[in-house]
Protein backbone atom coordinates (compact mmCIF):
# COMPACT_ATOMS: atom_id res chain seq x y z
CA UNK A 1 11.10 -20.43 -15.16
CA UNK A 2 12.19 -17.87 -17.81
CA UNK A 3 14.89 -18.55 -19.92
CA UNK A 4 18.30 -17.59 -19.57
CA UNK A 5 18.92 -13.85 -21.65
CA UNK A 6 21.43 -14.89 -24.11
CA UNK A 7 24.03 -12.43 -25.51
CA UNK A 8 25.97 -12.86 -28.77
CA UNK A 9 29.48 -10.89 -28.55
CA UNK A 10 30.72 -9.54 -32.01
CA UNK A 11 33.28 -7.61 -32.79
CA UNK A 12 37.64 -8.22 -34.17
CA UNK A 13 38.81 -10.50 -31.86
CA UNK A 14 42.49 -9.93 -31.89
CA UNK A 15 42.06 -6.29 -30.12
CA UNK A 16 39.42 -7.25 -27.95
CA UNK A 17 40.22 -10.48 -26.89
CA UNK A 18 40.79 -9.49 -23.20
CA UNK A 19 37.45 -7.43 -23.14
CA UNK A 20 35.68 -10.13 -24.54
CA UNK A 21 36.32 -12.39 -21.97
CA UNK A 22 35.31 -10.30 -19.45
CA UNK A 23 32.44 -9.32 -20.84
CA UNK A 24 31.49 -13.14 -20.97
CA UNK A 25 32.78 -13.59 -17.48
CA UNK A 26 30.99 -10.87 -15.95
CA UNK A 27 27.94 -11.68 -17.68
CA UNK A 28 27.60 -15.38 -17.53
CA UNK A 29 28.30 -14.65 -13.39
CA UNK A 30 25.05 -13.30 -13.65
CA UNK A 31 23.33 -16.50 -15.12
CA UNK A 32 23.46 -15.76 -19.02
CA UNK A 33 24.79 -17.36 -21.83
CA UNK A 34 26.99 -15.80 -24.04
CA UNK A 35 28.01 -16.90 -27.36
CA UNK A 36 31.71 -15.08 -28.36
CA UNK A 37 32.82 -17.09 -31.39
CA UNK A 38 36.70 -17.86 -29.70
CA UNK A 39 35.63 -20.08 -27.20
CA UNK A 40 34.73 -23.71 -27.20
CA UNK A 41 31.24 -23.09 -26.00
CA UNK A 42 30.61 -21.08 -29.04
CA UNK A 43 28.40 -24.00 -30.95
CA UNK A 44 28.13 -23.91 -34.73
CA UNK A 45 27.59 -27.09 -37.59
CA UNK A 46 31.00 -28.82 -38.58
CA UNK A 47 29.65 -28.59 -42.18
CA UNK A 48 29.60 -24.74 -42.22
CA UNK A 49 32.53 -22.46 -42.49
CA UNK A 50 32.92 -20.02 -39.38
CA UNK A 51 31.81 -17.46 -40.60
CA UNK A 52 28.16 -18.80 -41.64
CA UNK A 53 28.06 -20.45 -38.53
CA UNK A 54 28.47 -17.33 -36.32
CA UNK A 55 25.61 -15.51 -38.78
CA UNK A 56 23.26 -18.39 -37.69
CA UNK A 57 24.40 -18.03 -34.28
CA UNK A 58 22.98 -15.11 -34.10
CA UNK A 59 19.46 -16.23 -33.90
CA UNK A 60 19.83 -17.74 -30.84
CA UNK A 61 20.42 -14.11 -29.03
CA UNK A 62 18.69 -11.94 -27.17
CA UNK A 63 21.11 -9.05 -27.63
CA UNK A 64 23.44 -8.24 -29.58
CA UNK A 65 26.75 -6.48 -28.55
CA UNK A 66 28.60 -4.84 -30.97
CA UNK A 67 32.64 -3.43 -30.17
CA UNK A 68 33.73 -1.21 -32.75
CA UNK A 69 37.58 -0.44 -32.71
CA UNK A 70 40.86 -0.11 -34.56
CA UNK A 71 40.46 -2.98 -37.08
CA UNK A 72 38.65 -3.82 -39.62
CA UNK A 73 39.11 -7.77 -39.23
CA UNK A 74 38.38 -10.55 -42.00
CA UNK A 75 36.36 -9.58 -44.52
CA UNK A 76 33.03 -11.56 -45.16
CA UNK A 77 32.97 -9.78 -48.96
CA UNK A 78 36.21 -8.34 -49.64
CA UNK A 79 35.28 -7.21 -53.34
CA UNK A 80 32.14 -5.34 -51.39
CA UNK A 81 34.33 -4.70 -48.53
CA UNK A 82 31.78 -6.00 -45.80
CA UNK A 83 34.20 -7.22 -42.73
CA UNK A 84 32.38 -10.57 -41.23
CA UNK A 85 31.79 -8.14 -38.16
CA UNK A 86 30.10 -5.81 -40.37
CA UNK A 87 27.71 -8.88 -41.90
CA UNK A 88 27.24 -9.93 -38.20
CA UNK A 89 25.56 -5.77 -37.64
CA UNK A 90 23.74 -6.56 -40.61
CA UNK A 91 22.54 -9.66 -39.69
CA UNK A 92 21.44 -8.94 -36.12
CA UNK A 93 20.01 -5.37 -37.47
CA UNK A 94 17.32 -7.26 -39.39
CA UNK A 95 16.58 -9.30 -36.69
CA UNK A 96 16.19 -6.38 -34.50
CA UNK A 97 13.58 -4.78 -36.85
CA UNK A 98 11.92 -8.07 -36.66
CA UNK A 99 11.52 -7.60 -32.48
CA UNK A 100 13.41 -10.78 -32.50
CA UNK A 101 16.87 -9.53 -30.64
CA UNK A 102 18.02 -5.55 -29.08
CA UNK A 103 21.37 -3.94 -29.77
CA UNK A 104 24.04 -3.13 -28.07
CA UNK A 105 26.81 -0.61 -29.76
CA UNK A 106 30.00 0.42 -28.03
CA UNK A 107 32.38 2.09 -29.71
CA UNK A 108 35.77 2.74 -28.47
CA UNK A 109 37.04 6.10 -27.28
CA UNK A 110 39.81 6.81 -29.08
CA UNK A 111 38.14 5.51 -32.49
CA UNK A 112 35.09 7.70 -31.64
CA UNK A 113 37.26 10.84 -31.31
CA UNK A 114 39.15 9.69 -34.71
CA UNK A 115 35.69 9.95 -36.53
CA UNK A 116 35.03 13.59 -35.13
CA UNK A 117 38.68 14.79 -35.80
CA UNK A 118 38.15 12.96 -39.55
CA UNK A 119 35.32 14.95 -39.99
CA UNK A 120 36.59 18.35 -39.21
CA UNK A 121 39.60 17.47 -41.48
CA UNK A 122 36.93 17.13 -44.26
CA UNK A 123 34.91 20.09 -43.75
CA UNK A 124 38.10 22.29 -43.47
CA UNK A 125 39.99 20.37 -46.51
CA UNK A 126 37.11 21.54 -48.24
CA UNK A 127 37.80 25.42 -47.90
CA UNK A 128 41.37 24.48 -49.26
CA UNK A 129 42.48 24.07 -53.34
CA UNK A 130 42.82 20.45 -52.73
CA UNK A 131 41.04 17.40 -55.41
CA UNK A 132 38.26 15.63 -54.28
CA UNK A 133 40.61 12.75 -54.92
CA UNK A 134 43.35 14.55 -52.96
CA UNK A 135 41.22 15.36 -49.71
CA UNK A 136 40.04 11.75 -49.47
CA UNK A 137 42.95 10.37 -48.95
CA UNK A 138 44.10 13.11 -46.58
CA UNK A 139 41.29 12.25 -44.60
CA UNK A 140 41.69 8.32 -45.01
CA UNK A 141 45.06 8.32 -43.71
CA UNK A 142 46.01 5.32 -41.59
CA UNK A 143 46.87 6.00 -37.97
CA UNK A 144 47.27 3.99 -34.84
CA UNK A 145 43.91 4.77 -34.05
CA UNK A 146 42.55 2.69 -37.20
CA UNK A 147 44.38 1.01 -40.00
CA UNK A 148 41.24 1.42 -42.71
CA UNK A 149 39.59 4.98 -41.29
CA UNK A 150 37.11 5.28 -44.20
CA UNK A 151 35.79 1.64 -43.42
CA UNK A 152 35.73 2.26 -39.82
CA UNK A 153 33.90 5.63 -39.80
CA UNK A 154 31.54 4.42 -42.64
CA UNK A 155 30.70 1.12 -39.84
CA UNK A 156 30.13 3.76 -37.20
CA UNK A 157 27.65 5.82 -39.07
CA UNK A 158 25.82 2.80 -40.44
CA UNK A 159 25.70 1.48 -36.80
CA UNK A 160 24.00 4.86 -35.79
CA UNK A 161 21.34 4.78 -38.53
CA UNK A 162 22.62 8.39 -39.74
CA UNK A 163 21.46 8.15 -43.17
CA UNK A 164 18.11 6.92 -42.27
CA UNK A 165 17.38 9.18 -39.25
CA UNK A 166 18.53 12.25 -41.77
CA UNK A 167 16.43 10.81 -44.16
CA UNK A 168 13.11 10.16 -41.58
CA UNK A 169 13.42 13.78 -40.18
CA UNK A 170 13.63 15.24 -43.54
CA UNK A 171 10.55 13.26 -44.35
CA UNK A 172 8.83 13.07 -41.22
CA UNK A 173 9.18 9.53 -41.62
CA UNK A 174 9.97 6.89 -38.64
CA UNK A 175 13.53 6.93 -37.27
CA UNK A 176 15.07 4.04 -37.14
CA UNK A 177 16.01 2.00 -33.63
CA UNK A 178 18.78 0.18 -32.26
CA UNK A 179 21.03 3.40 -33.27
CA UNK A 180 22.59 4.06 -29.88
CA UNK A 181 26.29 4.23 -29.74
CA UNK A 182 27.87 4.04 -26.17
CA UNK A 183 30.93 5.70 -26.25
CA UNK A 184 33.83 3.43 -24.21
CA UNK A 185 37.42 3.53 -22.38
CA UNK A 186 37.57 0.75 -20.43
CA UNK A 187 35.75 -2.60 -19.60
CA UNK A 188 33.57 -0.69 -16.30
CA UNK A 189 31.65 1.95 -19.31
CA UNK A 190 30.80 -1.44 -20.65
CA UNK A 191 29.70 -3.30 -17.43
CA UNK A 192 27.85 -0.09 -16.69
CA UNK A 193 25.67 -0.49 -19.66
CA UNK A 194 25.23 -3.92 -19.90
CA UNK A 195 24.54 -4.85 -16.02
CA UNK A 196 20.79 -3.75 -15.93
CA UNK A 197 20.11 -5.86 -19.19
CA UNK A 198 21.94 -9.18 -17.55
CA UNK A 199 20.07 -11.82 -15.58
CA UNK A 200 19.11 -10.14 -11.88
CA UNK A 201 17.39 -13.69 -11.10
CA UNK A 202 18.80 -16.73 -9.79
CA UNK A 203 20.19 -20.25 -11.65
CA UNK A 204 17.70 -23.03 -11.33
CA UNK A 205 20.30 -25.18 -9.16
CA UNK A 206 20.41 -21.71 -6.50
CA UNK A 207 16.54 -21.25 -6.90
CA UNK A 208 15.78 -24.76 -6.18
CA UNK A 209 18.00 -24.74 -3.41
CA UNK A 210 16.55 -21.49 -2.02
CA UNK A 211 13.31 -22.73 -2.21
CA UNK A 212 14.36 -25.96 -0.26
CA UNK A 213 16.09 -23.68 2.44
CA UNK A 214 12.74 -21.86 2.70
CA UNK A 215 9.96 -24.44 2.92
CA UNK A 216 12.62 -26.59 6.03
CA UNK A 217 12.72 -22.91 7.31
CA UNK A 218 8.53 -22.91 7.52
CA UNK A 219 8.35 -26.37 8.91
CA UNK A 220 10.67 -25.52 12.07
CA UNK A 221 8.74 -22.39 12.51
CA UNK A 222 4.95 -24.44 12.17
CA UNK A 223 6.83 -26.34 15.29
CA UNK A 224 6.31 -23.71 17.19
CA UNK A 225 3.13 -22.24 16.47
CA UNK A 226 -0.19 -23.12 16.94
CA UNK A 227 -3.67 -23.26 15.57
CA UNK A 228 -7.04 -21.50 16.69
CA UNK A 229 -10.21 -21.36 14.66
CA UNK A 230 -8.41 -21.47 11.43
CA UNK A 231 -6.00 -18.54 12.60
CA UNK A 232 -2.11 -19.33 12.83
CA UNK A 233 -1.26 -18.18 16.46
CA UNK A 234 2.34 -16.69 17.32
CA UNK A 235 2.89 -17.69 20.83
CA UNK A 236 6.15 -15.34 21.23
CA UNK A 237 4.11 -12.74 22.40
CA UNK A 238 2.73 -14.84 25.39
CA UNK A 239 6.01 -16.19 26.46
CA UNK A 240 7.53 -12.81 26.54
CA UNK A 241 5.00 -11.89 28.75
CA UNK A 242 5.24 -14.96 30.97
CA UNK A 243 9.06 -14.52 31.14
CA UNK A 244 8.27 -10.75 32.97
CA UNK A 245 5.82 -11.76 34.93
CA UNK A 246 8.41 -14.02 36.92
CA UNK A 247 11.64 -13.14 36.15
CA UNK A 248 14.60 -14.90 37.54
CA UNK A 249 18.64 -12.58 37.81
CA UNK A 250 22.10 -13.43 39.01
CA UNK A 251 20.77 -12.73 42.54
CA UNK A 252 18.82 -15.76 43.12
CA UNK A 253 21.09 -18.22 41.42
CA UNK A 254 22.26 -19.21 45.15
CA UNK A 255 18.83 -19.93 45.91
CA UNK A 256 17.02 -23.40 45.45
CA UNK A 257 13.55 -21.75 44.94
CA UNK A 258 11.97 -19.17 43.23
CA UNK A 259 8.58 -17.35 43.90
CA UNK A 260 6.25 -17.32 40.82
CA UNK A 261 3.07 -16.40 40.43
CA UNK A 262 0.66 -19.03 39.99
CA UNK A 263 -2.05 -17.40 37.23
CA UNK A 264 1.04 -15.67 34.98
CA UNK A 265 3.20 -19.32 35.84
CA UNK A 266 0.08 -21.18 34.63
CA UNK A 267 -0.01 -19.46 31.41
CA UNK A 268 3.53 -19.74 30.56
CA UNK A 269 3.01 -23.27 31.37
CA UNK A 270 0.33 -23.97 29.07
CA UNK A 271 2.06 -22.38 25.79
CA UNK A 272 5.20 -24.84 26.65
CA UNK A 273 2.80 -27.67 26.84
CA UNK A 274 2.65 -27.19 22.85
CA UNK A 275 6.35 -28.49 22.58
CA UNK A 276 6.01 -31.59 24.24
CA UNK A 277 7.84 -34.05 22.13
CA UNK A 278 8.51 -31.58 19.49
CA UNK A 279 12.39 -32.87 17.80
CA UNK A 280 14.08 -31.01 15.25
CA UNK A 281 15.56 -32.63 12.42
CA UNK A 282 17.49 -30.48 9.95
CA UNK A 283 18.91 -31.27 6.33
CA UNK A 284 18.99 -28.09 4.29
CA UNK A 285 19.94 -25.95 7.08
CA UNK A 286 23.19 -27.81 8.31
CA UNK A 287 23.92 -28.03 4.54
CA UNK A 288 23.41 -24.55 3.62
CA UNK A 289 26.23 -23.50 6.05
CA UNK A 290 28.73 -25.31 4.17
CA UNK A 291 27.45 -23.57 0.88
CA UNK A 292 27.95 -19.98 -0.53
CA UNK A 293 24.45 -18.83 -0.71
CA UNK A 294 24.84 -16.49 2.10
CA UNK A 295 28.16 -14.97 1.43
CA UNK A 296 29.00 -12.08 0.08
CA UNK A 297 32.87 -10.85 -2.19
CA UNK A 298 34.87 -8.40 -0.38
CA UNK A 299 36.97 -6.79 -2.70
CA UNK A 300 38.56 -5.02 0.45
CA UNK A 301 39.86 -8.13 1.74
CA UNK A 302 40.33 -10.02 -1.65
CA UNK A 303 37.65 -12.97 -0.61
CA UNK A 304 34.12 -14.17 0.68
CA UNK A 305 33.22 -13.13 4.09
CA UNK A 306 29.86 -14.42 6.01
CA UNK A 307 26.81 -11.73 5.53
CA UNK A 308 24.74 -11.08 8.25
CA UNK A 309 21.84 -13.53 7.05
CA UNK A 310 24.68 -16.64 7.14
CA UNK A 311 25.41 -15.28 10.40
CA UNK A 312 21.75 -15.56 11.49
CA UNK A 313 21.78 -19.08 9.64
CA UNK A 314 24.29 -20.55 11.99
CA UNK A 315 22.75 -18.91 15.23
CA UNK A 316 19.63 -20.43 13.99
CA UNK A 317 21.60 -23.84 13.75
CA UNK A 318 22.76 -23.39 17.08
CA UNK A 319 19.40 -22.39 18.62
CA UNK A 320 17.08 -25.71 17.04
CA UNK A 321 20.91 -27.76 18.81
CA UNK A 322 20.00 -26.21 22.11
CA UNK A 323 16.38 -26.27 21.81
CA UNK A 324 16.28 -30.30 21.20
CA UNK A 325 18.50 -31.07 24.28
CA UNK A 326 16.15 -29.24 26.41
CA UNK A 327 12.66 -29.70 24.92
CA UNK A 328 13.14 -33.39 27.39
CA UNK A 329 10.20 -34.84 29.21
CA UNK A 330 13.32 -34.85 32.33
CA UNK A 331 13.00 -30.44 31.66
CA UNK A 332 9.78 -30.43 31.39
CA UNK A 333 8.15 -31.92 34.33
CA UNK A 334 7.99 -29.17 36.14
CA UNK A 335 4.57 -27.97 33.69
CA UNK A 336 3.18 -31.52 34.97
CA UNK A 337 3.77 -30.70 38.29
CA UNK A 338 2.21 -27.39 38.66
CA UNK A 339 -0.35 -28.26 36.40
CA UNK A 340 -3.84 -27.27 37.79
CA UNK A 341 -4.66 -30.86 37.95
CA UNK A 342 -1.74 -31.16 40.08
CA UNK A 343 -2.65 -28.33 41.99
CA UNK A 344 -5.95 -29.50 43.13
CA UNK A 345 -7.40 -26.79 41.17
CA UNK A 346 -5.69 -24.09 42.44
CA UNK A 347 -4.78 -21.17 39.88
CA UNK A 348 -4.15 -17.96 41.95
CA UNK A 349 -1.68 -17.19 44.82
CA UNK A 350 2.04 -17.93 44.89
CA UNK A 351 4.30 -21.24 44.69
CA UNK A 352 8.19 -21.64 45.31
CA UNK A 353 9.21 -23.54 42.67
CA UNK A 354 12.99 -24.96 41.91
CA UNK A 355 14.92 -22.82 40.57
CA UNK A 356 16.90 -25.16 38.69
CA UNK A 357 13.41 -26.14 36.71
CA UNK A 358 12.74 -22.80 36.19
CA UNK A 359 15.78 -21.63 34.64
CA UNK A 360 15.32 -25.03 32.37
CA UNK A 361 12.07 -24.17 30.66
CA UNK A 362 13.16 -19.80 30.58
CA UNK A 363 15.80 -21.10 28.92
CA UNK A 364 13.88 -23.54 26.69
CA UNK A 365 11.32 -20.36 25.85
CA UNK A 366 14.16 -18.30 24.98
CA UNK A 367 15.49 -21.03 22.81
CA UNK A 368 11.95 -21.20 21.19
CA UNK A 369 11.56 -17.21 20.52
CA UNK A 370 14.71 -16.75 18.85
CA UNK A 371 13.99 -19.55 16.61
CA UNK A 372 11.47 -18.23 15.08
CA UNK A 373 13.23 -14.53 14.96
CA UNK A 374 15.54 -16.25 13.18
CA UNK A 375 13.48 -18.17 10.75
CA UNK A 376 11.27 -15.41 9.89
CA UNK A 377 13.99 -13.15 8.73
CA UNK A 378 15.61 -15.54 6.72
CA UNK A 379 12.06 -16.95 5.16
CA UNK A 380 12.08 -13.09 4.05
CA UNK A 381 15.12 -12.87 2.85
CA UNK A 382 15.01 -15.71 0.53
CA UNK A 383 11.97 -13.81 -0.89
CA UNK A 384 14.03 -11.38 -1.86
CA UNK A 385 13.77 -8.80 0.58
CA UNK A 386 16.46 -7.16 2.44
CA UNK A 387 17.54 -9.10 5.67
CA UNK A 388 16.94 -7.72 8.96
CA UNK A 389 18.76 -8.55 11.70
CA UNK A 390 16.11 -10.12 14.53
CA UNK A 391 16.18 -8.86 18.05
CA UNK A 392 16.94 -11.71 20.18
CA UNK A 393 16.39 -13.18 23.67
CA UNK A 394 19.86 -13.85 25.18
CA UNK A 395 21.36 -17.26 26.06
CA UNK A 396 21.03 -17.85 29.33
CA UNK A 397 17.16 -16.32 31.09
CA UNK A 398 19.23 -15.09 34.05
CA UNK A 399 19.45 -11.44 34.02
CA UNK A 400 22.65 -10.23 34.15
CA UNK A 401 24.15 -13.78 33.93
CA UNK A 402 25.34 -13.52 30.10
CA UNK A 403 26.60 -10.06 30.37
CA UNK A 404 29.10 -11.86 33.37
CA UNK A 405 29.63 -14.80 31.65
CA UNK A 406 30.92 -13.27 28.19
CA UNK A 407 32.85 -10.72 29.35
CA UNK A 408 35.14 -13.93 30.70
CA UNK A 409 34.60 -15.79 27.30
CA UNK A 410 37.05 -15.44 24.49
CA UNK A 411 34.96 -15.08 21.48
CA UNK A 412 35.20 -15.91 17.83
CA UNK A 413 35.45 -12.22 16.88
CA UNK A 414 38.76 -11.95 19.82
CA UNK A 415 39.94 -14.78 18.07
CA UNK A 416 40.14 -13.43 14.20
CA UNK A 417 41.60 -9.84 15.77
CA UNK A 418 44.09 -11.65 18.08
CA UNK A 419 45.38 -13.92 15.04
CA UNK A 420 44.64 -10.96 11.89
CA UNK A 421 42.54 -12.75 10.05
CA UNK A 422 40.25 -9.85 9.69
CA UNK A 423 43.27 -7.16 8.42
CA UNK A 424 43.24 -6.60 4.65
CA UNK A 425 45.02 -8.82 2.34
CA UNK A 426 48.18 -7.18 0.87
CA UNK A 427 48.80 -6.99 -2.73
């Protein structure tokens, strides 16, 4: 299994303190590990100072993200005037032209726009009878935009490889990398940038558990399929065709016997000889629908709500429930009893059969189909795929019975409208 991306955050803490922890939020959500020097997580030798501790910190990353803002911070050389955020840059840059770590640079806004209104000052200064001495400190002003301007702006062009890629295009030389600078307003331009580098996978606790979902998933399915000169057979296809062949409605429930034919009846009969004794037990399934690996946030309604594949997970759970109580040697007598064996040998014509029996092993086939509709799209969708809601047989394998019967029913959905638990939560 790969290793987690980890992402070093580095930048003055005391105006980006908020941002920072989102950043880490947001990106440790994702299954990475990200160092940000303020938190206890951070690491670091008792017998270094802070400072040389976040420097060999930086090793450990993958990327490095850079904020560039207001402040200049503590300085790392003050006689030099290198800020410890600056000796961070410097620090990651040479790792970077190693191939040992990317970077990241956001700078914010406001700043950015200081820097290009700076620089205009300059070049128009410049036309004026002012002193070298005189302009520079015109154009170093402190605002509320930046309390050191010359420090900052000099930061920002150093970040950007100026000098370098002025000097490689004057030479023809190589320009350098890592010189992007991602302008920012807010903590989204920053998300935006950074969610296609963060982890897309999965945790090894949700992969393992995925994995375990999946292989219980293929067992219940090999239940209910069978084996032919090394071929896997699907037997859906058969007991679909069984189920028209003799189909039972609303119409004949007042009847004791139905009419079937004997060759389609016979073939129907064999395919449900395969479960004979077949039992379900489930672990991972009833346990996955007390866990969150199938729900999804709803920012609309301020919480988790079931997807579509949990919702398939618990019809699933209620489908292998039905299946066991009927898959009973009681049920299933009736294949012993029109067996051809039974028959004499017969295999063409007619026979009234009970309908009672009948309904019993439709409903048992039914029972078996959507099983494995339901399996099959899950199986998928733990691959990674998009999940596809299965077409399924309905409940009962009377036609026209369920329509009846539900229309009488009060349903979980009536219940969450009647009671507005499905109306959006109110600020």
């Amino acid at each position: 299994m790969a290793r987690r991306p980890v992402f070093f955050l580095s930048s003055t803490i005391y105006d980006f303190r908020d941002l920072r922890s989102a950043i880490k939020f947001s990106l440790e959500e994702r299954g990475c590990r990200v160092l940000a020097s303020e938190f206890n997580d951070f690491g670091g030798t008792l017998d270094q100072h802070s400072y040389e501790a976040c420097l060999t910190n930086i090793e450990q990353a993958d990327y490095f993200v850079l904020l560039i803002g207001t402040r200049v911070g503590g300085w790392y050389d003050a006689p030099k005037r290198i800020s410890i955020t600056q000796q961070e840059y410097r620090t990651a840059y040479e790792l970077h032209r190693q191939g040992k770590l990317r970077l990241v640079t956001f700078v914010r806004d406001e700043v950015w726009q200081l820097r290009e209104e700076r620089k205009e000052l300059s070049r128009y200064l410049k036309e004026l009878d002012f002193s070298d001495r005189e302009r520079e400190a015109i154009v170093g002003a402190p605002s509320k935009f930046g309390n050191d301007a010359d420090f900052i702006t000099s930061f920002i062009a150093e970040a950007g490889r100026n000098l370098e890629t002025s000097r490689a295009v004057i030479s023809g030389g190589l320009k350098p990398t890592g010189n992007w600078l991602h302008r920012f307003q807010g903590f989204r331009d920053i998300h935006d940038v950074l969610a296609p580098l963060a982890f897309t996978g999965l945790t090894s606790e949700e992969a393992a558990y995925r994995k375990a979902l999946q292989h219980e998933l293929l067992i219940v399915m090999s239940r209910l399929c069978a084996k032919y000169e090394g071929k896997v057979l699907d037997l859906r296809g058969g007991l679909k065709k069984g189920l028209d062949a003799n189909p039972i409605t609303v119409a004949m429930r007042d009847d004791e016997h139905v009419t079937v034919d004997l060759e389609s009846w016979g073939q129907f009969a064999t395919i449900l000889f395969q479960v004979l004794g077949v039992k379900f037990e489930t672990v991972v399934i009833d346990d996955a629908l007390t866990s969150t690996i199938f729900l999804d946030y709803d920012a609309h309604r301020g919480g988790y709500v079931q997807s579509p594949a949990y919702g398939a997970l618990s019809k699933l759970w209620d489908e292998i429930r039905s299946f066991n109580e009927l898959a009973t040697t009681d049920n299933l007598s009736i294949i012993f009893e029109t067996s051809p064996r039974a028959l004499g040998g017969r295999k063409t014509g007619t026979m009234s059969l009970p309908f009672a029996k009948v309904a019993l092993s439709y409903s048992l086939a039914h029972r078996w189909i959507n099983i494995v509709q339901l399996a099959q799209s899950l199986i998928f969708h733990l691959e990674g795929k998009t999940f596809q809601v299965p077409e399924l047989m309905p409940f009962s394998p009377i036609t026209g019975f369920e329509e009846a019967y539900l229309a009488e029913q009060v349903s979980v959905a009536d219940l969450r409208s009647a009671m507005g638990l499905d109306k959006p939560k109110q600020d």
